[in-house]
Protein backbone atom coordinates (compact mmCIF):
# COMPACT_ATOMS: atom_id res chain seq x y z
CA UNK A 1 183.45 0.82 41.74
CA UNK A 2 183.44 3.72 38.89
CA UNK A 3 185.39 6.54 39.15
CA UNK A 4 182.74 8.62 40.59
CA UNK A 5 181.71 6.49 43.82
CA UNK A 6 185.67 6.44 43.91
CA UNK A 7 186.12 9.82 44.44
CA UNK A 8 182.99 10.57 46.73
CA UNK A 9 184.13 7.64 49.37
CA UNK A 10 187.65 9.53 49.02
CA UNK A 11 186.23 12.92 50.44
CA UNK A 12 183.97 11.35 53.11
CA UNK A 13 187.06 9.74 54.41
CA UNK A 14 188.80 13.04 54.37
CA UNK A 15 185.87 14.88 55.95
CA UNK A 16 185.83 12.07 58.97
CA UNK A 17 189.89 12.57 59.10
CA UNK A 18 188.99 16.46 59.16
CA UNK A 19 186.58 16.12 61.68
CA UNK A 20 188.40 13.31 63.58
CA UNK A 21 191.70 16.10 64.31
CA UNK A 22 189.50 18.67 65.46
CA UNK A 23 188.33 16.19 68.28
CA UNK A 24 191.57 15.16 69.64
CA UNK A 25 193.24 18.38 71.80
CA UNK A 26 195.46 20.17 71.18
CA UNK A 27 197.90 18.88 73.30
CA UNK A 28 197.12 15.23 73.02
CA UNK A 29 199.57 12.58 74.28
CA UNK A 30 201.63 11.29 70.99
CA UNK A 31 204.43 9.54 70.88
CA UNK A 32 205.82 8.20 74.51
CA UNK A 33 208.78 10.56 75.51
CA UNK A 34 211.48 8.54 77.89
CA UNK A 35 213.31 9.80 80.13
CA UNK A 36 216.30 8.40 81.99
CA UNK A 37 216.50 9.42 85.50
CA UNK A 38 220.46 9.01 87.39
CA UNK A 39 218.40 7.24 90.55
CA UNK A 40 215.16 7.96 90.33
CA UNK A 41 214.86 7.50 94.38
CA UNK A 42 217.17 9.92 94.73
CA UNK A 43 215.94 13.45 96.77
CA UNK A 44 217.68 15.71 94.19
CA UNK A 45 215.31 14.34 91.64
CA UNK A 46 212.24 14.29 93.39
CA UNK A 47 210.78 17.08 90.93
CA UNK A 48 210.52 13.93 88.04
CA UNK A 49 209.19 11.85 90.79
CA UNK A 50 207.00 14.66 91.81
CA UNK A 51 205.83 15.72 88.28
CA UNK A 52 204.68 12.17 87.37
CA UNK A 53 203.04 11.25 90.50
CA UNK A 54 201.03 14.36 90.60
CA UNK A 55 200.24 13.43 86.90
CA UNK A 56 201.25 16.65 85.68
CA UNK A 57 202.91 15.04 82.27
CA UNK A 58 199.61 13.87 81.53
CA UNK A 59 198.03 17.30 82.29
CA UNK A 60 200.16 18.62 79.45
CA UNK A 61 198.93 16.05 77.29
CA UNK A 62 202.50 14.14 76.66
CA UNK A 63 203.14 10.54 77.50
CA UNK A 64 206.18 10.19 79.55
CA UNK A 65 208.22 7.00 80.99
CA UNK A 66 210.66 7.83 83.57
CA UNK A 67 213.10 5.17 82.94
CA UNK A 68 215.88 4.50 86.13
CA UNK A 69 219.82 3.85 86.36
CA UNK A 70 222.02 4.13 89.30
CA UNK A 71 224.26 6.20 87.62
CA UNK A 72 224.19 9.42 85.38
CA UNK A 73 226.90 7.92 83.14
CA UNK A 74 224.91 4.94 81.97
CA UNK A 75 221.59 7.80 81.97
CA UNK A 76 223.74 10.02 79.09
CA UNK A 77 224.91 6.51 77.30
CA UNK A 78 220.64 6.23 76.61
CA UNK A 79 220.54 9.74 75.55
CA UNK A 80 223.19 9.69 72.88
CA UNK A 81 222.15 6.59 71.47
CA UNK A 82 218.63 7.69 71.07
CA UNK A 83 216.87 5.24 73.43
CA UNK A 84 215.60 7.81 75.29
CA UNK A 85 214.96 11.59 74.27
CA UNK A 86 216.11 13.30 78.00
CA UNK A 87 218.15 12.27 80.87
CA UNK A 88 217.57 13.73 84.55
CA UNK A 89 220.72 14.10 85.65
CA UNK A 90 223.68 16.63 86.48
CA UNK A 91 224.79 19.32 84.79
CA UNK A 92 227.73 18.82 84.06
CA UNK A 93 227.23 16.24 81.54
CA UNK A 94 226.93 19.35 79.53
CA UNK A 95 229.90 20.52 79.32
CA UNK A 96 231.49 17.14 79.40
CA UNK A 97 229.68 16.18 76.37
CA UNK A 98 230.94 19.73 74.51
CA UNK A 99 234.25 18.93 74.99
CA UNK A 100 233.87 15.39 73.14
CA UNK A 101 231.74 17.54 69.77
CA UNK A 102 228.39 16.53 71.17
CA UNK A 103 226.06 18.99 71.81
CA UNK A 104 223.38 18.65 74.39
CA UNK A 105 221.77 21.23 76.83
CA UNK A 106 219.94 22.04 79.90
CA UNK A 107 216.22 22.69 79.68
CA UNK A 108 215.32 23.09 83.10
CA UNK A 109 217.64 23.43 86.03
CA UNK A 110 216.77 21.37 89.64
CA UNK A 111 218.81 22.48 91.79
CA UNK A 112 221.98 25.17 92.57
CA UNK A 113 223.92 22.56 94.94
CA UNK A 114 224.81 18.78 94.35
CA UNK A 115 222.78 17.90 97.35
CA UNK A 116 225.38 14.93 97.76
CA UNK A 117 227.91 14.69 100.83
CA UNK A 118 231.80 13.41 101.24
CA UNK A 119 231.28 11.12 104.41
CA UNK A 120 233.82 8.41 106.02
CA UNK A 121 233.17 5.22 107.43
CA UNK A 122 233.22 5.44 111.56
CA UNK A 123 235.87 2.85 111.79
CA UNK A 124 238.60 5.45 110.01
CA UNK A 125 236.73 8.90 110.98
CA UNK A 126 239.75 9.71 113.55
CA UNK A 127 242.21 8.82 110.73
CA UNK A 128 240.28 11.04 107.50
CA UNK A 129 239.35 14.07 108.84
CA UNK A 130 239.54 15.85 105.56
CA UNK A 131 239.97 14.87 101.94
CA UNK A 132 243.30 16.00 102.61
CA UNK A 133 243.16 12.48 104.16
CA UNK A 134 242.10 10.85 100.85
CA UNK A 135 245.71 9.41 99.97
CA UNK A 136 246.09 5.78 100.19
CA UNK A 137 241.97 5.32 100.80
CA UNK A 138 239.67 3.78 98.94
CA UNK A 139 236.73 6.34 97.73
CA UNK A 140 233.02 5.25 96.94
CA UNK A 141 231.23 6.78 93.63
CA UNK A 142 227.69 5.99 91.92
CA UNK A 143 229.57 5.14 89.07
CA UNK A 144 233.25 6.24 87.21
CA UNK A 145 232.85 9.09 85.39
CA UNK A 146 229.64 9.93 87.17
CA UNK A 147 229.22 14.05 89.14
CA UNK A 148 229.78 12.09 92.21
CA UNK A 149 233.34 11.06 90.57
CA UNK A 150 234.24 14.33 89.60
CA UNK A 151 233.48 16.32 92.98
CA UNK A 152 235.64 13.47 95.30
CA UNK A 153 238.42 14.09 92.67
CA UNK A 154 237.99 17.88 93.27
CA UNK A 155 237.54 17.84 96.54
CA UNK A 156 240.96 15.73 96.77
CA UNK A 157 242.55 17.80 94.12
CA UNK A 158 242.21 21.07 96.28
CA UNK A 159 244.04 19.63 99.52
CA UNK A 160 246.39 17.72 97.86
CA UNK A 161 246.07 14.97 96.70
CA UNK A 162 246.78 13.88 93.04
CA UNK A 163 243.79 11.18 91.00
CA UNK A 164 247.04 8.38 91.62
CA UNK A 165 247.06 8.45 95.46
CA UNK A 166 243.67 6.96 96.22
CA UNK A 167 241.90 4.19 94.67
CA UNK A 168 238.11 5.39 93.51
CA UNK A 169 235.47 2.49 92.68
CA UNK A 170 231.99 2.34 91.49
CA UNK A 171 229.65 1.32 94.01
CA UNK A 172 226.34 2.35 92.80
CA UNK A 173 224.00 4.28 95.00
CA UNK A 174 220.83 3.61 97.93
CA UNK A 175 221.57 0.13 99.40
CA UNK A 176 224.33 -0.59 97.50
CA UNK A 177 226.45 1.83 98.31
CA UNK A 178 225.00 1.36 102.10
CA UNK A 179 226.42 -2.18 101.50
CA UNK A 180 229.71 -0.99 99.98
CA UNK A 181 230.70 0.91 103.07
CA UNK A 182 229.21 -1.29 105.58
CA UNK A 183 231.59 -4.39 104.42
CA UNK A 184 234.69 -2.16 104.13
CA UNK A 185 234.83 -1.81 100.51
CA UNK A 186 235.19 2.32 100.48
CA UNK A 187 237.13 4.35 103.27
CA UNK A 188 234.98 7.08 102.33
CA UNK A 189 232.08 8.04 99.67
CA UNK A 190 230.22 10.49 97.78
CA UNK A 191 226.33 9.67 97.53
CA UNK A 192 223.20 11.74 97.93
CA UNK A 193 220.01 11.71 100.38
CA UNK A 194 218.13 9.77 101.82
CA UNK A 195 221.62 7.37 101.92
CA UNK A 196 223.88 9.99 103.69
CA UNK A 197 221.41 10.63 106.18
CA UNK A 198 220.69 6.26 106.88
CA UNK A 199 224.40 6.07 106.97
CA UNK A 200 225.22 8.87 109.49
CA UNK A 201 221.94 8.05 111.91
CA UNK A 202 223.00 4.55 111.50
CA UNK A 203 226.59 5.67 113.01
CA UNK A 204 227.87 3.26 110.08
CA UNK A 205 229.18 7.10 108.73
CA UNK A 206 230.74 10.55 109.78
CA UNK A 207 230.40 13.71 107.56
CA UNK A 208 233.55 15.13 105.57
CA UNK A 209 232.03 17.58 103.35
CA UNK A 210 228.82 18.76 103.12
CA UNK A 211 227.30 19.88 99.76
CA UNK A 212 223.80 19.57 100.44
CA UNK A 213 222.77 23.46 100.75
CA UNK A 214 223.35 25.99 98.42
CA UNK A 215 224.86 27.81 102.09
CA UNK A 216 227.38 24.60 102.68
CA UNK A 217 227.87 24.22 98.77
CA UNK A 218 229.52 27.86 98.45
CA UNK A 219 231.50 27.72 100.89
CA UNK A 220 233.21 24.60 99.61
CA UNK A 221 233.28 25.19 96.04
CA UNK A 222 232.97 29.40 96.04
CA UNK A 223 230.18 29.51 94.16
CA UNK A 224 226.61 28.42 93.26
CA UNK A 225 226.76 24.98 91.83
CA UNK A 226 223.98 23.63 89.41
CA UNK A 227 223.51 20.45 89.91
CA UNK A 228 220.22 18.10 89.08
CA UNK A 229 218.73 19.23 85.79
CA UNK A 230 217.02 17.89 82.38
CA UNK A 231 219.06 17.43 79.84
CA UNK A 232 218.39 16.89 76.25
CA UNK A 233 220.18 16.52 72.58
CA UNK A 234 220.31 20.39 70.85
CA UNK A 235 219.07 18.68 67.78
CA UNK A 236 216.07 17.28 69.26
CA UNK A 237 215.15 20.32 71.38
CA UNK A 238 215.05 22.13 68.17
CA UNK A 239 213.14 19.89 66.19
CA UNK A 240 210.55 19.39 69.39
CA UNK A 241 210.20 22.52 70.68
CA UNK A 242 206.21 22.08 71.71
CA UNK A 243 207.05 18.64 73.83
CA UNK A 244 210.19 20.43 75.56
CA UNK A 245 207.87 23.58 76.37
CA UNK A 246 205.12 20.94 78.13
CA UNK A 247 208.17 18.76 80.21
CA UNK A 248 209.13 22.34 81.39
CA UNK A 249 205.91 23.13 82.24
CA UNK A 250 205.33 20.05 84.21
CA UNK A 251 208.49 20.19 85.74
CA UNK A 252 208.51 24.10 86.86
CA UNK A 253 204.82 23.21 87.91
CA UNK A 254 206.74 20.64 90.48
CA UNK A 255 209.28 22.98 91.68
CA UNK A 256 206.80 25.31 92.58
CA UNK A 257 204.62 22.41 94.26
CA UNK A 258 208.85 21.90 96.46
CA UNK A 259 208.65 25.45 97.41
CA UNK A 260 205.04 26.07 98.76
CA UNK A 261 204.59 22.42 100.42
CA UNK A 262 206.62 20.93 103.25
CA UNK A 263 208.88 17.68 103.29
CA UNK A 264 205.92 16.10 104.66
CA UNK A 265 203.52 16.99 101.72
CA UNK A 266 206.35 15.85 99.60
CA UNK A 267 207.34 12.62 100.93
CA UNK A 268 203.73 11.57 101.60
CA UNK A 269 203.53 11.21 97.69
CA UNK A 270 206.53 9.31 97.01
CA UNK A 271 206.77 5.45 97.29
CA UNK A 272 207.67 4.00 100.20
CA UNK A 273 210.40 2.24 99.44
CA UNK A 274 212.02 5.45 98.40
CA UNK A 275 212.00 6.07 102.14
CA UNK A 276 214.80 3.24 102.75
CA UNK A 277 212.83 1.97 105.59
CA UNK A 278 212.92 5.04 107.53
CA UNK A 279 209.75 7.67 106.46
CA UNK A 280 210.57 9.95 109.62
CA UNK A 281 214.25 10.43 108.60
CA UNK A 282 213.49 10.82 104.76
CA UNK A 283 211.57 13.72 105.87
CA UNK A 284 213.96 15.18 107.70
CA UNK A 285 216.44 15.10 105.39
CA UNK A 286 213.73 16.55 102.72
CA UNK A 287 213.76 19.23 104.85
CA UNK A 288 217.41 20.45 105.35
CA UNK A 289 217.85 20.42 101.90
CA UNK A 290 215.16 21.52 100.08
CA UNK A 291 217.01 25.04 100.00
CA UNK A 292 218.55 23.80 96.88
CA UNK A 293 216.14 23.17 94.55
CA UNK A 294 215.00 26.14 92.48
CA UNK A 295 211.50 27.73 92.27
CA UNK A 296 211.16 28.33 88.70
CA UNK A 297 213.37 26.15 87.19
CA UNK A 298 215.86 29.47 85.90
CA UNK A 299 219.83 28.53 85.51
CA UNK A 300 221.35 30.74 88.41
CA UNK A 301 223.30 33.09 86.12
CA UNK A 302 226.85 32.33 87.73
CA UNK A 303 226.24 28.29 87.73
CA UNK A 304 227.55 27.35 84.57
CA UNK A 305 230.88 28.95 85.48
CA UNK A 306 231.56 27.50 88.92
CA UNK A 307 230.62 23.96 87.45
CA UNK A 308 233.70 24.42 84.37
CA UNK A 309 235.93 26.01 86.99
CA UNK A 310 235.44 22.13 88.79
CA UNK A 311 235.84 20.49 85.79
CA UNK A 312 238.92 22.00 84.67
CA UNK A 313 240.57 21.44 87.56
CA UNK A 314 240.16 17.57 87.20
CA UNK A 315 238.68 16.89 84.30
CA UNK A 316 240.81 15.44 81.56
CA UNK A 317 238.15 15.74 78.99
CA UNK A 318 237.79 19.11 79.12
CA UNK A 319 241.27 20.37 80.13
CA UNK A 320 242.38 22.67 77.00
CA UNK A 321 238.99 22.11 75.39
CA UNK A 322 237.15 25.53 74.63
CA UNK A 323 233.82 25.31 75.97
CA UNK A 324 230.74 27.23 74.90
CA UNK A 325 228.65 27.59 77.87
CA UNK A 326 225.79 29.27 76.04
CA UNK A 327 225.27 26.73 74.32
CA UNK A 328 225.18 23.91 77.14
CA UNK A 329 221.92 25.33 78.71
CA UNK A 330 218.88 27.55 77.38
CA UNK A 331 216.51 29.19 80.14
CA UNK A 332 213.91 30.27 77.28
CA UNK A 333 211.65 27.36 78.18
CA UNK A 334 211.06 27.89 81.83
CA UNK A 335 210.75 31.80 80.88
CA UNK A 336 207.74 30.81 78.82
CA UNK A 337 206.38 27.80 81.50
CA UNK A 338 203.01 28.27 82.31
């Protein structure tokens, strides 16, 4: 082949390459974008559920695997060692994070409440009638280190009762932690819907504290309290800045689909064995909770504080640490969602 033929098979190819990109939209699916999700059956993250099921990650053109763990811990391990690019997950890992040199941040906020409750097995509930009662018991988490860790150790901290005086034990969450305080395992427990609401119907359970409702949440904790949320690495929300604008879209576009539709609507697109073999009661407790989740996606201005306020109180990590809370959340995506 002479130069000439050379050079005219080089700009065909370039012309079909040309004509090739204008084809494919502009918001094609590229690369697949994973996302770790604390408990993916878990009602305070229905709005990944919610997003994928109602394909809205494909309507932005992005390619997204929600990935499950039991536990937010093991969620932010996949984060920071890059096998996934997000975790769903609380807030809090924020600021926890920050106070170790790693910087990470909120894109999108869930919810302003854990949506999680402090209950008690039945067999001790005229014995605990308060975390005041936590000393000498044995306290059920989703995992050590985990949001569910941190608000038992607040909520014992505040009547009382020092980290040393009750034992605290990873237990997982759904059926496992169903199981853990069925056998006698954990005195009492911190877990989230629909397993509060199996375990108290059940009888297997009393309430203790209830943190389910932005209402319930301030009164306990004196403040809003951001909880679920997507979290991602600063560096790789800056250097991704069109795929972080679509996951908020998608996501925001599922918050609003939570505050115009009812728990049925909801629950009727989720898979059944999210329901934990009761549909009737995950609805219900769908309904007396879906207060918490937040319409457009916005960081309630005085979340971020309330959260550090917890974590100082308890948190040995961030004790004495100076925390920059501007920098462990950014609501300029969901102010440009579509």
């Amino acid at each position: 082949m002479n130069g000439w033929t050379m050079a005219r098979v080089v700009r065909q190819l370039a012309a079909c390459v040309c004509l090739l990109s204008c084809l494919v939209p502009a918001h094609a699916a590229t690369d697949t974008i994973r996302i770790m999700v604390g408990g993916i059956e878990k009602q305070i993250y229905i709005p990944a559920a919610l997003a994928e099921r109602l394909g809205y990650f494909k309507e932005q053109g992005l390619d997204v695997q929600l990935l499950s763990d039991t536990s937010g811990v093991n969620a932010e391990d996949e984060l920071l060692t890059g096998s996934a690019q997000g975790v769903v997950g609380f807030y809090d890992h924020t600021i926890y994070l920050q106070a170790k040199g790693k910087f990470v941040q909120a894109v999108i906020q869930f919810s302003q409440a854990p949506g999680e409750a402090e209950i008690v097995t039945s067999k001790l509930a005229d014995a605990v009638r308060s975390p005041a009662d936590f000393k000498g018991r044995t306290a059920g988490v989703t995992g050590l280190g985990s949001s569910t860790h941190l608000l038992t150790q607040y909520l014992a901290a505040i009547h009382g009762v020092k980290s040393g005086e009750m034992t605290v034990v990873a237990v997982g969450s759904g059926a496992r932690f169903v199981e853990a305080m069925r056998q006698g395992r954990i005195d009492v427990g911190m877990t989230t819907e629909p397993t509060v609401s199996r375990l108290l119907q059940s009888g297997d359970a009393r309430l203790l504290v209830d943190l389910r409702t932005p209402r319930s949440t301030d009164k306990v904790l004196g403040g809003v309290y951001p909880g679920a949320c997507l979290y991602m690495t600063t560096l790789w929300v800056s250097t991704h800045r069109s795929q972080v604008q679509r996951l908020v879209n998608a996501l925001v576009k599922a918050l609003h689909y939570i505050d115009t539709h009812s728990a049925e609507d909801i629950a009727a697109l989720m898979p059944a064995d999210f329901y934990l073999g009761d549909k009737a009661l995950y609805v219900t407790a769908l309904r007396d909770s879906k207060s918490m989740f937040i319409s457009n996606g916005a960081m309630p201005a005085s979340g971020p504080a309330t959260v550090l306020k917890v974590m100082k109180m308890v948190s040995h990590a961030v004790q004495g640490k100076p925390i920059d809370l501007s920098r462990t959340y950014t609501t300029e995506f969901t102010s440009a969602a579509r």
